[in-house]
Protein backbone atom coordinates (compact mmCIF):
# COMPACT_ATOMS: atom_id res chain seq x y z
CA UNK A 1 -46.48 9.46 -21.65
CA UNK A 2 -44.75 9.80 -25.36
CA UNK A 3 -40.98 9.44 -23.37
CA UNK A 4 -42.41 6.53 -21.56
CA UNK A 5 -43.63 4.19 -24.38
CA UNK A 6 -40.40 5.67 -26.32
CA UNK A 7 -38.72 3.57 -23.36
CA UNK A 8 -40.47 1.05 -23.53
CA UNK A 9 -40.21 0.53 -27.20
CA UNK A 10 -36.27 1.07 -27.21
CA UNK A 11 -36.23 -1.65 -24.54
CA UNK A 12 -37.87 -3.82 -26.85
CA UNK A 13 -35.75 -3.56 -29.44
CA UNK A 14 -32.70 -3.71 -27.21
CA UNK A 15 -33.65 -7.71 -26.11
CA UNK A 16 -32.08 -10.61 -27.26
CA UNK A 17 -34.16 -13.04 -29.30
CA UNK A 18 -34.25 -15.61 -26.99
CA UNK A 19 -35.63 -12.69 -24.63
CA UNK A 20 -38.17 -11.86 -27.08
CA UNK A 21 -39.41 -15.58 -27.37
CA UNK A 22 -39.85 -15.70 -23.80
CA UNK A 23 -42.08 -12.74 -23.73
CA UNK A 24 -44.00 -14.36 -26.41
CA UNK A 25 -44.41 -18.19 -24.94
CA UNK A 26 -45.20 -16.50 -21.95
CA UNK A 27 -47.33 -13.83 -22.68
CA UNK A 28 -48.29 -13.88 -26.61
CA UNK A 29 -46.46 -10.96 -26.83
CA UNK A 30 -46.93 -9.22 -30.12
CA UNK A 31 -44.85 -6.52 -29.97
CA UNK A 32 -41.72 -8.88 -29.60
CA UNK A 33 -43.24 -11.38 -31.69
CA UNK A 34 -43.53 -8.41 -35.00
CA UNK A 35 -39.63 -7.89 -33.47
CA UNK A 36 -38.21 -11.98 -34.41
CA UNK A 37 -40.07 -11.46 -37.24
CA UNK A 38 -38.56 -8.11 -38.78
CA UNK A 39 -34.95 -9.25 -37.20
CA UNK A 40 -35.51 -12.96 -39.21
CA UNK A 41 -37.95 -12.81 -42.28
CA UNK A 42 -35.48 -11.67 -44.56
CA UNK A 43 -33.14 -14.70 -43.81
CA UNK A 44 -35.29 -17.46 -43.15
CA UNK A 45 -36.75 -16.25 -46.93
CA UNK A 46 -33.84 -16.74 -48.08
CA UNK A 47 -33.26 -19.75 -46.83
CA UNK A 48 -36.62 -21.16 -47.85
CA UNK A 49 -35.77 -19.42 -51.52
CA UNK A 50 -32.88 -21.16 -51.87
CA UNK A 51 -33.96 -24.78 -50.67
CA UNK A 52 -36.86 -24.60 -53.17
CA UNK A 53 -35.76 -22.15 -55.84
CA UNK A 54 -38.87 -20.40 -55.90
CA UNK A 55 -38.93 -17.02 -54.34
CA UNK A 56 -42.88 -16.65 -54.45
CA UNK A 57 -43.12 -19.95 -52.87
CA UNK A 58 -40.53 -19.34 -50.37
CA UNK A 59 -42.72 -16.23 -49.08
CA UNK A 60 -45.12 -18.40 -48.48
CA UNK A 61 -43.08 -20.65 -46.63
CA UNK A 62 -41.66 -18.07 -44.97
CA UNK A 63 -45.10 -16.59 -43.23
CA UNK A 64 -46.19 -20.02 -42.52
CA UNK A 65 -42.80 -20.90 -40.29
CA UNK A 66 -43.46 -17.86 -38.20
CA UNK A 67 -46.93 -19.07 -37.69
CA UNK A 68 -45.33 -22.17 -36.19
CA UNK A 69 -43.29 -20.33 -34.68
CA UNK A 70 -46.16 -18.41 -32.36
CA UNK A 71 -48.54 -21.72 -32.89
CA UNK A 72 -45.59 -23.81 -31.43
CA UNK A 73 -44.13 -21.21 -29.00
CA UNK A 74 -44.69 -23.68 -25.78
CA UNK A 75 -42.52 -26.10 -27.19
CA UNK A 76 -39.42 -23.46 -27.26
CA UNK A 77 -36.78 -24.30 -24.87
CA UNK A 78 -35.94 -20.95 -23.49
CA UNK A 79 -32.12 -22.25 -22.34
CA UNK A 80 -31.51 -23.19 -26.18
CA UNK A 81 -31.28 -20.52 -28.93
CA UNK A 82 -33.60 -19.26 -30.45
CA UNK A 83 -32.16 -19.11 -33.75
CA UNK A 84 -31.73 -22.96 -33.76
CA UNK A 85 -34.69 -23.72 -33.27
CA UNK A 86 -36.35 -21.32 -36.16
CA UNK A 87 -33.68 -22.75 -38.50
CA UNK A 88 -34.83 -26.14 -37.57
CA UNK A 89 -38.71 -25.27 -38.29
CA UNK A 90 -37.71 -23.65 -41.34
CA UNK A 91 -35.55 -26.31 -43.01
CA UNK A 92 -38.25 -29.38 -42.07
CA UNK A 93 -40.82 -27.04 -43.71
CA UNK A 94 -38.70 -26.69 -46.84
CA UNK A 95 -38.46 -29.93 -46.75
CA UNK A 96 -42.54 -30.62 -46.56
CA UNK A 97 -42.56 -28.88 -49.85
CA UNK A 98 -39.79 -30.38 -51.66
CA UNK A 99 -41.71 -33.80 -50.58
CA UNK A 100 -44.92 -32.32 -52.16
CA UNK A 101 -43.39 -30.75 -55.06
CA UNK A 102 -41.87 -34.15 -56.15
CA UNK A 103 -45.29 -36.06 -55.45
CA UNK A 104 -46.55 -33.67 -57.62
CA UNK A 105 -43.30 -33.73 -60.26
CA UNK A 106 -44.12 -29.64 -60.77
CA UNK A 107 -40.39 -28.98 -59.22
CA UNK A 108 -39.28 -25.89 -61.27
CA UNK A 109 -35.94 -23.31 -61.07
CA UNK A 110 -37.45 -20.29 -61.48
CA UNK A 111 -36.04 -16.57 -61.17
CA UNK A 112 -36.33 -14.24 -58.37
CA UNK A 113 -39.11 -11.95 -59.40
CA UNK A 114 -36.34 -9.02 -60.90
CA UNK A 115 -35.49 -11.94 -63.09
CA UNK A 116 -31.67 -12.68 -61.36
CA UNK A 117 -30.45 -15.67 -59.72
CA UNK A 118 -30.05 -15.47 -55.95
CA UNK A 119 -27.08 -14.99 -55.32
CA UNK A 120 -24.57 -14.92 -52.13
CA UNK A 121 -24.03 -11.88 -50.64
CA UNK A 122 -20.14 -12.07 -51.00
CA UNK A 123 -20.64 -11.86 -54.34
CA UNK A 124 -22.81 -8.99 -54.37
CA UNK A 125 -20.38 -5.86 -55.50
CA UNK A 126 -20.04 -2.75 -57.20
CA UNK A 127 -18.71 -4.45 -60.24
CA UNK A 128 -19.35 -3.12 -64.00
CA UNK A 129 -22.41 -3.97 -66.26
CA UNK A 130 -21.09 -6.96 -68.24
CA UNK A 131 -19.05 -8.56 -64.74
CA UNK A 132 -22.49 -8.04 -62.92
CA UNK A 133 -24.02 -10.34 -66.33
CA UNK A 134 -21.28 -12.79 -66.19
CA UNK A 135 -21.94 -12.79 -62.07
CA UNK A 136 -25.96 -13.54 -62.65
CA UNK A 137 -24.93 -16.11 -65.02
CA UNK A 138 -22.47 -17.97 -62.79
CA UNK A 139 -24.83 -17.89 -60.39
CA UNK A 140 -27.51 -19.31 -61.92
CA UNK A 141 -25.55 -22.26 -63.24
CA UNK A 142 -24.69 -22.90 -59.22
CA UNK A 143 -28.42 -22.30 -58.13
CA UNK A 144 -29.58 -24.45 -60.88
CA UNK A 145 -27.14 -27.24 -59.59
CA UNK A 146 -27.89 -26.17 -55.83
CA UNK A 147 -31.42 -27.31 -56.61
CA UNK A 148 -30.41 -30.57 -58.11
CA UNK A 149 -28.91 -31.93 -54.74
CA UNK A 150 -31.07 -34.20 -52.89
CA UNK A 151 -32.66 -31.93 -49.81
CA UNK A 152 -30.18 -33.38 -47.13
CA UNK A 153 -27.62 -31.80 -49.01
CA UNK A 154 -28.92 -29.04 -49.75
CA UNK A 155 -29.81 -27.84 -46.71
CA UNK A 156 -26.26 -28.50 -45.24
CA UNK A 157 -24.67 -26.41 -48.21
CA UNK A 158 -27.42 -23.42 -47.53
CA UNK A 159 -26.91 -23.46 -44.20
CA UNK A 160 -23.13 -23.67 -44.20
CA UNK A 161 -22.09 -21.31 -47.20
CA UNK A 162 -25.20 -18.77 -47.50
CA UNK A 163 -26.10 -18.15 -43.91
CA UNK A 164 -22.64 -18.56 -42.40
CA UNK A 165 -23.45 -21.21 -39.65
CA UNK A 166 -20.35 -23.25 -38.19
CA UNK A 167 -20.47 -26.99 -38.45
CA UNK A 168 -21.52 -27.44 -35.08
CA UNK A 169 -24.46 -25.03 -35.54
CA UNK A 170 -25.38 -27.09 -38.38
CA UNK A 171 -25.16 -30.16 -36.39
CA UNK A 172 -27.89 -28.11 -34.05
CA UNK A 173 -30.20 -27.05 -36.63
CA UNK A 174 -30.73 -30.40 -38.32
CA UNK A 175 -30.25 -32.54 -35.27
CA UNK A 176 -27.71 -35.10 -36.12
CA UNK A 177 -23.81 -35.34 -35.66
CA UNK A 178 -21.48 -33.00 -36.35
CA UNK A 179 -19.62 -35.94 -38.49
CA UNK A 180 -22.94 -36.57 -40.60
CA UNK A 181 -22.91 -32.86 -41.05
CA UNK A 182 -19.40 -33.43 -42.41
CA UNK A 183 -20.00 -36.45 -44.20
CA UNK A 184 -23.20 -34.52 -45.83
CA UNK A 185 -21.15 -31.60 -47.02
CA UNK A 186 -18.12 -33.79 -48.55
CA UNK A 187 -20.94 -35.55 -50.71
CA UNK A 188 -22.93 -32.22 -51.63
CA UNK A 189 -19.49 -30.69 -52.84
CA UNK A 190 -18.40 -33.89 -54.56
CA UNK A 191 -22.04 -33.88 -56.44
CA UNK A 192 -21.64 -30.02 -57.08
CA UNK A 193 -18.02 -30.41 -58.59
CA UNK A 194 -19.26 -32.94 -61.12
CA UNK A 195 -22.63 -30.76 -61.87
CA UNK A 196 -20.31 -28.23 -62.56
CA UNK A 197 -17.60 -29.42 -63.92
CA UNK A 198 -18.81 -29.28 -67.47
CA UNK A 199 -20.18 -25.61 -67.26
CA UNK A 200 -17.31 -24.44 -65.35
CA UNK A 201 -13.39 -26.61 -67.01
CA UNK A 202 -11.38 -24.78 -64.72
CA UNK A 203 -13.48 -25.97 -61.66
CA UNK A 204 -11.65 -27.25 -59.04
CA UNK A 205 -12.42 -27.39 -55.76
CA UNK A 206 -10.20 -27.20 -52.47
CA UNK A 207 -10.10 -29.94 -50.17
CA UNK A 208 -7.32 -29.55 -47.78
CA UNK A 209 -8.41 -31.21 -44.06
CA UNK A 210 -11.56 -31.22 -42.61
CA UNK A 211 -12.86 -27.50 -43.07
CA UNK A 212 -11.61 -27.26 -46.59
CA UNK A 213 -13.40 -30.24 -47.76
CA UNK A 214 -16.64 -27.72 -47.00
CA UNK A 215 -15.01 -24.70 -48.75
CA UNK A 216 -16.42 -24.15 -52.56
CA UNK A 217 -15.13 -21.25 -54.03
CA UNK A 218 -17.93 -20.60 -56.26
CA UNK A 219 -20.52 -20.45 -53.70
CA UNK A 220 -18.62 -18.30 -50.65
């Protein structure tokens, strides 16, 4: 009996997401439901923590987009991927609460709750104590600017630089164009570079053809 559900849970772990779905549009599974959310919470928090720059709110956030995700789970299109479509729920819940927040005008940049920025993971090394300083402090400047960007560009930035989607995957999440995606990054950067220009004189980013012109060097 033990060897058997040992199977049967190695199995489940074994399935793709878009596997897992299935078994939970068609059968409210929990088991692979608990699964998309251990293999996705810490990303789509990160995502939500970096759209709204508030990690307690992005938790928040974070449990209420997998509650879509079950309360919605009809609506997923098993022949599209899974992960575009949770993206998708994610960022148009972000944006919900940047809406609110400005209604409200109590938009705030706050610290995670160990009191550092959030930063990329590229930039997360074994580097000495006063680097590691200089590295928070970098990054806070860029978070403090990420935040600054109207949503729309925001999101394009997040989703391009800190969760390493392609353009076209982009395109997907937020359902428009690849060439808006494009268009949408060019502007983001160009509104970056002169948000940091002043904290950072040697800024200058890299626009060589298409790619490029989505390329910052501070935040990848």
């Amino acid at each position: 009996m033990f060897k058997k559900t040992l199977s049967s849970l190695s199995g489940l772990f074994s399935i793709t997401d878009e596997q897992a779905m299935w078994r939970v549009q068609m059968e409210g599974d929990a088991q692979a439901f608990a699964l998309l959310m251990e293999r996705w919470h810490d990303r789509i928090h990160g995502l939500c923590a970096r759209m709204v720059s508030n990690v307690h709110t992005a938790e928040d956030i974070t449990q209420e987009v997998f509650s879509r995700v079950f309360e919605k789970r009809k609506d997923y299109d098993p022949q599209k991927r899974f992960s575009t479509w949770l993206w998708r729920i994610a960022v148009n819940r972000c944006y919900d609460e940047l809406r609110r927040l400005q209604r409200r005008q109590e938009f705030s940049i706050e610290p995670d709750e160990d009191g550092h920025a959030l930063l990329p993971e590229q930039l997360i090394e074994n580097v000495s104590p006063d680097q590691h300083a200089a590295d928070n402090e970098e990054a806070e400047v860029i978070r403090q600017a990420l935040a600054r960007l109207p949503d729309i560009y925001r999101s394009v930035v997040v989703l391009r630089h800190y969760h390493g989607l392609k353009l076209r995957e982009v395109a997907e999440v937020l359902d428009v164009p690849e060439g808006t995606v494009n268009s949408r990054m060019a502007e983001a950067l160009s509104q970056l570079s002169r948000l940091l220009e002043p904290q950072f004189p040697n800024y200058k980013p890299h626009r060589n053809g298409a790619e490029k012109r989505t390329r910052e060097p501070l935040l990848i």
